[in-house]
Protein backbone atom coordinates (compact mmCIF):
# COMPACT_ATOMS: atom_id res chain seq x y z
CA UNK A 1 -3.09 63.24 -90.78
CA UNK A 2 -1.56 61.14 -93.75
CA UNK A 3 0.28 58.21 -92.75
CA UNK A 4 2.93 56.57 -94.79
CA UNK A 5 3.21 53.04 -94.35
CA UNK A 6 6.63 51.50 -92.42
CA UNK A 7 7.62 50.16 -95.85
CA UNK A 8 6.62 47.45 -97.72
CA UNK A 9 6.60 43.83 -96.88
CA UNK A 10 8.80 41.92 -99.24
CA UNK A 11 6.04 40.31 -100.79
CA UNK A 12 4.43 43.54 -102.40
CA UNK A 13 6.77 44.30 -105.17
CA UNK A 14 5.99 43.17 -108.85
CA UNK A 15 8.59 44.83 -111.47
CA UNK A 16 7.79 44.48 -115.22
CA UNK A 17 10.14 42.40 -117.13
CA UNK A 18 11.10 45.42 -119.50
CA UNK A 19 12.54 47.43 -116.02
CA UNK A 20 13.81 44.27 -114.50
CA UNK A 21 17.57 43.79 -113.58
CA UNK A 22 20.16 41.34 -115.12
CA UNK A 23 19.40 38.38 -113.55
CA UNK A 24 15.65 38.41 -112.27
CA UNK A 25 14.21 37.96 -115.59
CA UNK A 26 11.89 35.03 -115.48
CA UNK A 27 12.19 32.02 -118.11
CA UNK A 28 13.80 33.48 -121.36
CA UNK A 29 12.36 31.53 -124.81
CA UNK A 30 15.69 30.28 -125.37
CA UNK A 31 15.62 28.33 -121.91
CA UNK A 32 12.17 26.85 -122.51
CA UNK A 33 13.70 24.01 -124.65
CA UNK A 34 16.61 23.75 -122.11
CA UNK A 35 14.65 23.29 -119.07
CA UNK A 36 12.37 20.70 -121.01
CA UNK A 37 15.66 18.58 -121.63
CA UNK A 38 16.64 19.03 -118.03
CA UNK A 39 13.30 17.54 -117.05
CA UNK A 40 13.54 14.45 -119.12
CA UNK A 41 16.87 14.03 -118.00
CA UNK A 42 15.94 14.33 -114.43
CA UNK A 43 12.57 12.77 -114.41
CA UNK A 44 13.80 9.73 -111.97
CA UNK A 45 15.04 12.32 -109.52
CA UNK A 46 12.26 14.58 -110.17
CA UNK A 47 9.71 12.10 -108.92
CA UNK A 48 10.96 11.61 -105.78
CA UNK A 49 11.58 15.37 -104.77
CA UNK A 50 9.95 18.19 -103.34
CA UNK A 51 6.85 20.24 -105.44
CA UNK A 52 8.89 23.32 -105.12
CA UNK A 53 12.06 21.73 -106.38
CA UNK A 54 10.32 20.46 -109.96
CA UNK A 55 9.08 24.60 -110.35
CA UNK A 56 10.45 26.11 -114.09
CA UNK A 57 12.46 28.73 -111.80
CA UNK A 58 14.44 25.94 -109.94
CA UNK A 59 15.80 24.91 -113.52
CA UNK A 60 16.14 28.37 -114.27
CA UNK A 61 18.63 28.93 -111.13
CA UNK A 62 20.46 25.97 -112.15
CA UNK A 63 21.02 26.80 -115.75
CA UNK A 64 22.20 30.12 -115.25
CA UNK A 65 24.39 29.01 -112.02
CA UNK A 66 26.21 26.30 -113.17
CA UNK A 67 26.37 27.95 -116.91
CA UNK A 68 24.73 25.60 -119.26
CA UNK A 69 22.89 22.38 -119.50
CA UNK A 70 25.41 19.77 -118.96
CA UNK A 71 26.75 21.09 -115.69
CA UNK A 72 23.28 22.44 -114.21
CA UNK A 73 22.14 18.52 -114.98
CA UNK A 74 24.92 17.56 -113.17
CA UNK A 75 24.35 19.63 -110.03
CA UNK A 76 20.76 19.48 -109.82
CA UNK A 77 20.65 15.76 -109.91
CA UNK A 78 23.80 16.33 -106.61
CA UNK A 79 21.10 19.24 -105.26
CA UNK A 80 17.89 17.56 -105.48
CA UNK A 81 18.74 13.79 -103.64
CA UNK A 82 20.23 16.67 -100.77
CA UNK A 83 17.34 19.10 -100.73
CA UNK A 84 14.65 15.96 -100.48
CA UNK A 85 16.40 14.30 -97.78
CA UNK A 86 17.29 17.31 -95.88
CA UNK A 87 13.53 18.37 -95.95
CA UNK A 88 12.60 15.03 -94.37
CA UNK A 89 14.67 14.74 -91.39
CA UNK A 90 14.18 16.69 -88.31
CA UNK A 91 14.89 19.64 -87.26
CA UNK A 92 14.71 20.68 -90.77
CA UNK A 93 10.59 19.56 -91.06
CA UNK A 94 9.84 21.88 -88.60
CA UNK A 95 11.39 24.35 -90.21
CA UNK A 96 9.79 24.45 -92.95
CA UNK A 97 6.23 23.75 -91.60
CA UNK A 98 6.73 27.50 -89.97
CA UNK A 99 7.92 28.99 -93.24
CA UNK A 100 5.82 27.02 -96.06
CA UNK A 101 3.74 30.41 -96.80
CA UNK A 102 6.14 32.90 -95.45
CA UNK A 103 7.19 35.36 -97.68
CA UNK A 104 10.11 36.78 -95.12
CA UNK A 105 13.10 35.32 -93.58
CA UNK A 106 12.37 34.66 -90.07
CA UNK A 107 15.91 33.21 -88.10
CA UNK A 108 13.92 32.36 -84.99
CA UNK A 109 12.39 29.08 -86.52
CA UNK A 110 15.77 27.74 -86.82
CA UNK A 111 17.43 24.86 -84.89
CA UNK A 112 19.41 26.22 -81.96
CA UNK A 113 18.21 30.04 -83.28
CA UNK A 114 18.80 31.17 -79.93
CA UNK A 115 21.99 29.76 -79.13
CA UNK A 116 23.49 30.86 -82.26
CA UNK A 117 22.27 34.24 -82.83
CA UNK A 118 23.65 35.28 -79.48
CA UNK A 119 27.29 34.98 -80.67
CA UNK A 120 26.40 35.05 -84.40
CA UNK A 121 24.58 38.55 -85.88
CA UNK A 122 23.17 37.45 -88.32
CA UNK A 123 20.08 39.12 -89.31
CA UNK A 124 16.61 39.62 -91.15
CA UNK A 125 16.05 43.09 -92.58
CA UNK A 126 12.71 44.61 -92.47
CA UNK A 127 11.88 46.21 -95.77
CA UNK A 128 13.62 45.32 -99.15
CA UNK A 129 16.24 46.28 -101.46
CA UNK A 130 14.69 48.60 -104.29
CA UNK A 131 14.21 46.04 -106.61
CA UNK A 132 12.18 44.47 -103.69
CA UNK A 133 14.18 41.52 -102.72
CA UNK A 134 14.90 40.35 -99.15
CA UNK A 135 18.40 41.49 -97.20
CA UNK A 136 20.27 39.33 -95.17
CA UNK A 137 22.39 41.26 -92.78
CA UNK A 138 25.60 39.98 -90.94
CA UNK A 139 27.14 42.52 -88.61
CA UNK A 140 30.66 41.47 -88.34
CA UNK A 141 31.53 44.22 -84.91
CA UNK A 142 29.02 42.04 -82.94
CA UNK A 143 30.66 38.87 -83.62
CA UNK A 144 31.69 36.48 -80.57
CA UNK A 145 34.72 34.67 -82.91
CA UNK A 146 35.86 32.84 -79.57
CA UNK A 147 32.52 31.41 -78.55
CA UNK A 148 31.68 30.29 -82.26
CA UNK A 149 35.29 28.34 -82.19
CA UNK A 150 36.55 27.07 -78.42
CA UNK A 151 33.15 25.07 -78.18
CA UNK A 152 30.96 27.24 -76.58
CA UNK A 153 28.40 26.56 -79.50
CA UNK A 154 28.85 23.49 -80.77
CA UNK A 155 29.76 22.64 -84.13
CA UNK A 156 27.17 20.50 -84.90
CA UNK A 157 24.42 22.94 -83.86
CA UNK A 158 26.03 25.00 -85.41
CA UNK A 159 26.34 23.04 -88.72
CA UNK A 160 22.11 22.64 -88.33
CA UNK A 161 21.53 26.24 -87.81
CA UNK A 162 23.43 27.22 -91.27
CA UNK A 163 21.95 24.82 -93.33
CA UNK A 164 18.32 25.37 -92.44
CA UNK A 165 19.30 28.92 -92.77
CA UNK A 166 20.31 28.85 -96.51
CA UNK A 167 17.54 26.44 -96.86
CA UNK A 168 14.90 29.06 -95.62
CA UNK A 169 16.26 31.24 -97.53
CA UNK A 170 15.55 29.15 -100.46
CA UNK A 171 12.30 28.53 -99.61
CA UNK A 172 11.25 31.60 -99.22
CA UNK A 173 12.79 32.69 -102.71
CA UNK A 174 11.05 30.55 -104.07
CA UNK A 175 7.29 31.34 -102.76
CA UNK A 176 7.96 34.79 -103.79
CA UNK A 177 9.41 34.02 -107.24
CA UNK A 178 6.05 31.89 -107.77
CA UNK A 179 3.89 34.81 -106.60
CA UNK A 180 5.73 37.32 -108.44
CA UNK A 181 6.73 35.70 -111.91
CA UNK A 182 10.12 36.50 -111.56
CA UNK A 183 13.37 35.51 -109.67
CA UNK A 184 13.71 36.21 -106.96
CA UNK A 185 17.09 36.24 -104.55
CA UNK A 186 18.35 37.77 -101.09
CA UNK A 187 21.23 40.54 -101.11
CA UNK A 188 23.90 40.12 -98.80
CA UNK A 189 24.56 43.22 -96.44
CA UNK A 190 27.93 42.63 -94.79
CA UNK A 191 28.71 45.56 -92.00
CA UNK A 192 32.50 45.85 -91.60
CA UNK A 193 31.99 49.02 -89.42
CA UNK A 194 33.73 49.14 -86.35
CA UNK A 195 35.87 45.87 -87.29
CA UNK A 196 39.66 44.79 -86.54
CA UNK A 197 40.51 42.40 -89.22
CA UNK A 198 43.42 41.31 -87.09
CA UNK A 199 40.78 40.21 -84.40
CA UNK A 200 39.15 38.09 -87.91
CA UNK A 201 42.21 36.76 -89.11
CA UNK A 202 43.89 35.39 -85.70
CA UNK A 203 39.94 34.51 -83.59
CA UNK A 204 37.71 34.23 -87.07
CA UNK A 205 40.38 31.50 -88.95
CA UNK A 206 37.96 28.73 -87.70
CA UNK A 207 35.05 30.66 -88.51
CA UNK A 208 36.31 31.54 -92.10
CA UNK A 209 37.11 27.66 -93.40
CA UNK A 210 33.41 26.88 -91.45
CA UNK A 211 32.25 29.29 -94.00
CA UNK A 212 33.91 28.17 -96.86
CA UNK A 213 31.76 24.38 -96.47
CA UNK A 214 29.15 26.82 -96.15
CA UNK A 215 29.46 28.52 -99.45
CA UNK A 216 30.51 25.58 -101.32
CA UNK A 217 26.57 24.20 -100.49
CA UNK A 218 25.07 27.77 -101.73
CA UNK A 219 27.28 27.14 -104.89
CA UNK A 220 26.50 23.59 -105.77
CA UNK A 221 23.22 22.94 -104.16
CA UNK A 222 21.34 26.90 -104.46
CA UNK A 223 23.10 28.28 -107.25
CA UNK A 224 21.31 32.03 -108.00
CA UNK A 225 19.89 31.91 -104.25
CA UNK A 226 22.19 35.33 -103.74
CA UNK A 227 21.32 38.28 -106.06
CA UNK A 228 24.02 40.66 -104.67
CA UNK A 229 26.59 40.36 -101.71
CA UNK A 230 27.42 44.28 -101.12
CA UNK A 231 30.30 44.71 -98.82
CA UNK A 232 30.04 48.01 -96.39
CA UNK A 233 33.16 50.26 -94.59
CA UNK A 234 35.79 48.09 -95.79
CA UNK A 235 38.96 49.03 -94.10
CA UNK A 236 42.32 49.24 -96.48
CA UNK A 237 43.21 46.19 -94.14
CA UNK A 238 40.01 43.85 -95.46
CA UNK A 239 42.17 43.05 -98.48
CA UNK A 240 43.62 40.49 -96.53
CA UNK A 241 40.65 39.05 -95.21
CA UNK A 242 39.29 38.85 -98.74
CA UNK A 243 42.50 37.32 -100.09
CA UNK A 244 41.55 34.20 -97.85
CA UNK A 245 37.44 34.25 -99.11
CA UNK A 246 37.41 35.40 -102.82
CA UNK A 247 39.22 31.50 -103.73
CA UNK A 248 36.25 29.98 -102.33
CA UNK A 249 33.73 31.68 -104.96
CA UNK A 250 33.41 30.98 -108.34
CA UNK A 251 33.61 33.52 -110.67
CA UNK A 252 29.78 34.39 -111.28
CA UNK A 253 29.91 34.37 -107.36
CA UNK A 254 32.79 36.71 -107.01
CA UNK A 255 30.83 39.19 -109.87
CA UNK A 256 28.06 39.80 -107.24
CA UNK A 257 30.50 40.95 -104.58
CA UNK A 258 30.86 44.71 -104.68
CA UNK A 259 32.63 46.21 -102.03
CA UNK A 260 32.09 50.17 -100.61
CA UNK A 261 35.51 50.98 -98.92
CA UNK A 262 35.56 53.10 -95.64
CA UNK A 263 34.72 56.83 -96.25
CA UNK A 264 32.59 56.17 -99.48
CA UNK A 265 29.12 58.12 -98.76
CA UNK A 266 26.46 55.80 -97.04
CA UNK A 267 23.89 57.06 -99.77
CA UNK A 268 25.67 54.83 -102.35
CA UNK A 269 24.62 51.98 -100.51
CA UNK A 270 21.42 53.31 -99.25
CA UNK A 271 20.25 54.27 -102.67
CA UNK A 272 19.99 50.50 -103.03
CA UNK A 273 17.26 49.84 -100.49
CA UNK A 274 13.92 50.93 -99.11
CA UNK A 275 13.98 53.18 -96.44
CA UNK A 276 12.41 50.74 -94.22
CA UNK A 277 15.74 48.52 -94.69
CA UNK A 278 17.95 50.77 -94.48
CA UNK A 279 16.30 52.00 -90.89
CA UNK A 280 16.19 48.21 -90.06
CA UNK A 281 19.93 47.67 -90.90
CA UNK A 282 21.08 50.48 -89.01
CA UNK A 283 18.62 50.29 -86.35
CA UNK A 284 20.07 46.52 -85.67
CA UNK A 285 23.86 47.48 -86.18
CA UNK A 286 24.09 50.33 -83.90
CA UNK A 287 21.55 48.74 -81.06
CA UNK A 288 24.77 48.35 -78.65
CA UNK A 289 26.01 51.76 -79.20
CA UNK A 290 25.96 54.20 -76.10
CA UNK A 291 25.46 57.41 -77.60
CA UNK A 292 25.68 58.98 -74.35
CA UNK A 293 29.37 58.61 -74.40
CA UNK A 294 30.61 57.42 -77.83
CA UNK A 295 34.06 57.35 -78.65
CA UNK A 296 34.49 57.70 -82.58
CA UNK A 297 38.19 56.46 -83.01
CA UNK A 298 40.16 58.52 -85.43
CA UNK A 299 39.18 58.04 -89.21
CA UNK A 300 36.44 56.10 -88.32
CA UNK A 301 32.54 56.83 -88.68
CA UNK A 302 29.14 55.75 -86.73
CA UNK A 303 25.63 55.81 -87.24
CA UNK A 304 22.59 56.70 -85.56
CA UNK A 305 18.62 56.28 -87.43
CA UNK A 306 15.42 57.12 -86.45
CA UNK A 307 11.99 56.07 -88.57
CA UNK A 308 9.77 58.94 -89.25
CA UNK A 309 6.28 59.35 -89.81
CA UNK A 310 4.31 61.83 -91.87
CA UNK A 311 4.61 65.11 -89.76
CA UNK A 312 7.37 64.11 -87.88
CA UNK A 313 10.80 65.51 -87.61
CA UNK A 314 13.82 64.62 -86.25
CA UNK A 315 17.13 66.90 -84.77
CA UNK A 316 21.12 65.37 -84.58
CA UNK A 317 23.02 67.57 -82.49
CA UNK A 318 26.44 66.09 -81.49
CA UNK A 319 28.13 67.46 -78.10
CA UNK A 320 31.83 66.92 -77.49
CA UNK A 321 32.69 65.67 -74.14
CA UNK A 322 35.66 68.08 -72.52
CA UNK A 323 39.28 67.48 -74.11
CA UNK A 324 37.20 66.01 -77.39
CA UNK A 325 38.70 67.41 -80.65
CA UNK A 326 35.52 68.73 -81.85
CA UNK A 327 36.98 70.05 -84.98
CA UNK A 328 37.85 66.77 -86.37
CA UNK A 329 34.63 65.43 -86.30
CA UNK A 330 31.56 65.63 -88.90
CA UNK A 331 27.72 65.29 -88.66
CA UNK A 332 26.77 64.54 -91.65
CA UNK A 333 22.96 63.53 -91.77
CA UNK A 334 20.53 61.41 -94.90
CA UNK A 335 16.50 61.09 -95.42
CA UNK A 336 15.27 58.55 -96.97
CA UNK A 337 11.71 59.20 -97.62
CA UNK A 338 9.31 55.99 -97.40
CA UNK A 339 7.88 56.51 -100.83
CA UNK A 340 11.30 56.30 -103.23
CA UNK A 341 12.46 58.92 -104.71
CA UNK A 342 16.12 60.11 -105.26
CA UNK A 343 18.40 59.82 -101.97
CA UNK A 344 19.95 63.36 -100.97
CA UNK A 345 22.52 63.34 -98.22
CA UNK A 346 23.78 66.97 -96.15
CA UNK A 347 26.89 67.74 -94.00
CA UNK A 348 27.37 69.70 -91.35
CA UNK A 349 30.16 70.67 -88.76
CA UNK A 350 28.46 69.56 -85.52
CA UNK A 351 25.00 69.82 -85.66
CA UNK A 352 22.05 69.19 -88.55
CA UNK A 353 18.25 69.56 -88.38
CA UNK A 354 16.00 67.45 -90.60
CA UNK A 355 13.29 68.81 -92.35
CA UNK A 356 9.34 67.95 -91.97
CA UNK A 357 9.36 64.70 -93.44
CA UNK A 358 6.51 62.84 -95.58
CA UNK A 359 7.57 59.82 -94.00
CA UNK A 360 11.01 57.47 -93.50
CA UNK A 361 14.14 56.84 -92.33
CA UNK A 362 16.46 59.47 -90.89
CA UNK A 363 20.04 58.97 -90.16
CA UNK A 364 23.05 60.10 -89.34
């Protein structure tokens, strides 16, 4: 029987330049002169830091960051006296001991990991975006606002766990930009489904100016460290929500954000990933769902996913529990096959069947 592999790791994809995206190019021959300046200018700082922060690509982030010379000099000299002493003082060290030839995120080597992550879903996803770069997944529903912001984790643990995080994250970036001779960044998957933005703006406030120290650091001290920051099932209400982030970006920040309101097709964000991802994201999201009894609130949607291998097949059928208004409710079902090729979605009333599949993620 053929097999088809559980997707890629996201340290198997090489692009060529010619089919690269905006942004992931590697050094351009007008930056060559540039990034020589930039290491005269910096040599003082330069000999004191890190090997991976003296690498062509860390000047290349900078540059294109901070748009131009004069302020990526700036900010690098600011990112690199932070960077080398954060990478010398514990818990940080061990940090990066566990991820010095990883080439995925992995949130359990952080400080306080397990503390956090209990009241803070954030997660790794398994597999890659298209253009094979890692996805960082937040999944907003599963959020404990109260115990992030009444002292039930503290703030200074807290503080630790996010800035080893973006610093792994950097780290890792850069291992696989050096393997692959090209840039390479993590996309932000944000999943609003399920959300009350009143619960955000009243038990989140705290949360929200946390993470606005937070992305102040990404800005100055990793600038290019986030490729794409893709917003999913916005609610008409998340306006106001994004009315208190968007002046906390600057404006090559806010360009990345695209945001896929509530009742645009999953398959125009799953189009952007490997199947593998897309079954991790989903598979993570939905893990405290009861689908023995879900409630699906009016104009709302859920998700189920299953991962398929070759030969396998997989059947949604959707039962309404007595008094349900079955009529107001779709199945509507995706495959997305393991090796890429163009992402076809179906609908159906109540019930769907998939067909024999060559491998991948099915969901609906």
């Amino acid at each position: 029987e053929k097999r088809v592999p559980a997707g890629a790791s996201a340290g198997a994809h090489t692009l060529p330049h010619a089919g690269m995206p905006d942004g992931l190019v590697w050094v351009q021959p007008e930056e060559v002169e540039q990034i020589a300046c930039m290491r005269i200018a910096l040599q003082d700082e330069l000999a004191a830091a890190l090997p991976e922060l003296r690498h062509d690509h860390q000047f290349l982030r900078f540059l294109r960051g901070h748009g131009g010379y004069e302020k990526a000099v700036e900010k690098m000299r600011l990112a690199l006296s932070y960077r080398t002493e954060l990478a010398t003082a514990e818990p940080f060290r061990a940090m990066r001991a566990a991820t010095l030839q990883a080439s995925a995120i992995d949130l359990s080597v952080l400080p306080h990991s397990d503390e956090v992550l209990r009241h803070l879903p954030l997660r790794a996803v398994e597999g890659a975006t298209v253009d094979g770069l890692p996805v960082c997944l937040s999944v907003t529903r599963l959020f404990h606002f109260r115990a992030l912001t009444d002292g039930t984790v503290d703030d200074e643990r807290l503080d630790l766990f996010f800035r080893a995080m973006i610093e792994q994250r950097a780290l890792v970036c850069h291992q696989l930009s050096v393997a692959r001779s090209r840039l390479v960044k993590c996309v932000d998957l944000r999943d609003l489904t399920g959300i009350s933005v009143a619960e955000i703006l009243t038990s989140g406030r705290p949360l929200i100016a946390k993470l606005g120290r937070i992305i102040s650091v990404i800005q100055d001290f990793y600038p290019e460290l986030i490729h794409k920051a893709f917003i999913f099932n916005a609610s008409p209400a998340f306006s106001q929500l994004f009315a208190l982030v968007t002046p906390m970006l600057n404006a090559r920040m806010k360009a990345k954000v695209s945001v896929f309101a509530l009742g645009n097709p999953f398959a125009e964000v799953a189009a952007r990933l490997e199947a593998r991802a897309a079954w991790s994201w989903l598979s993570q999201a939905t893990a405290e769902l009861d689908y023995a009894e879900l409630h699906v609130a009016h104009s709302t949607v859920e998700y189920a996913t299953v991962w398929l291998e070759a030969g396998q097949c997989a059947r949604w059928k959707l039962n309404f529990l007595p008094g349900s208004p079955g009529n107001a409710v779709k199945l509507r079902r995706i495959f997305m096959p393991a090796v890429p090729v163009a992402v076809a979605a179906a609908g159906g009333e109540a019930a769907a069947e998939e067909e024999d599949a060559e491998g991948g993620a099915g969901s609906a």
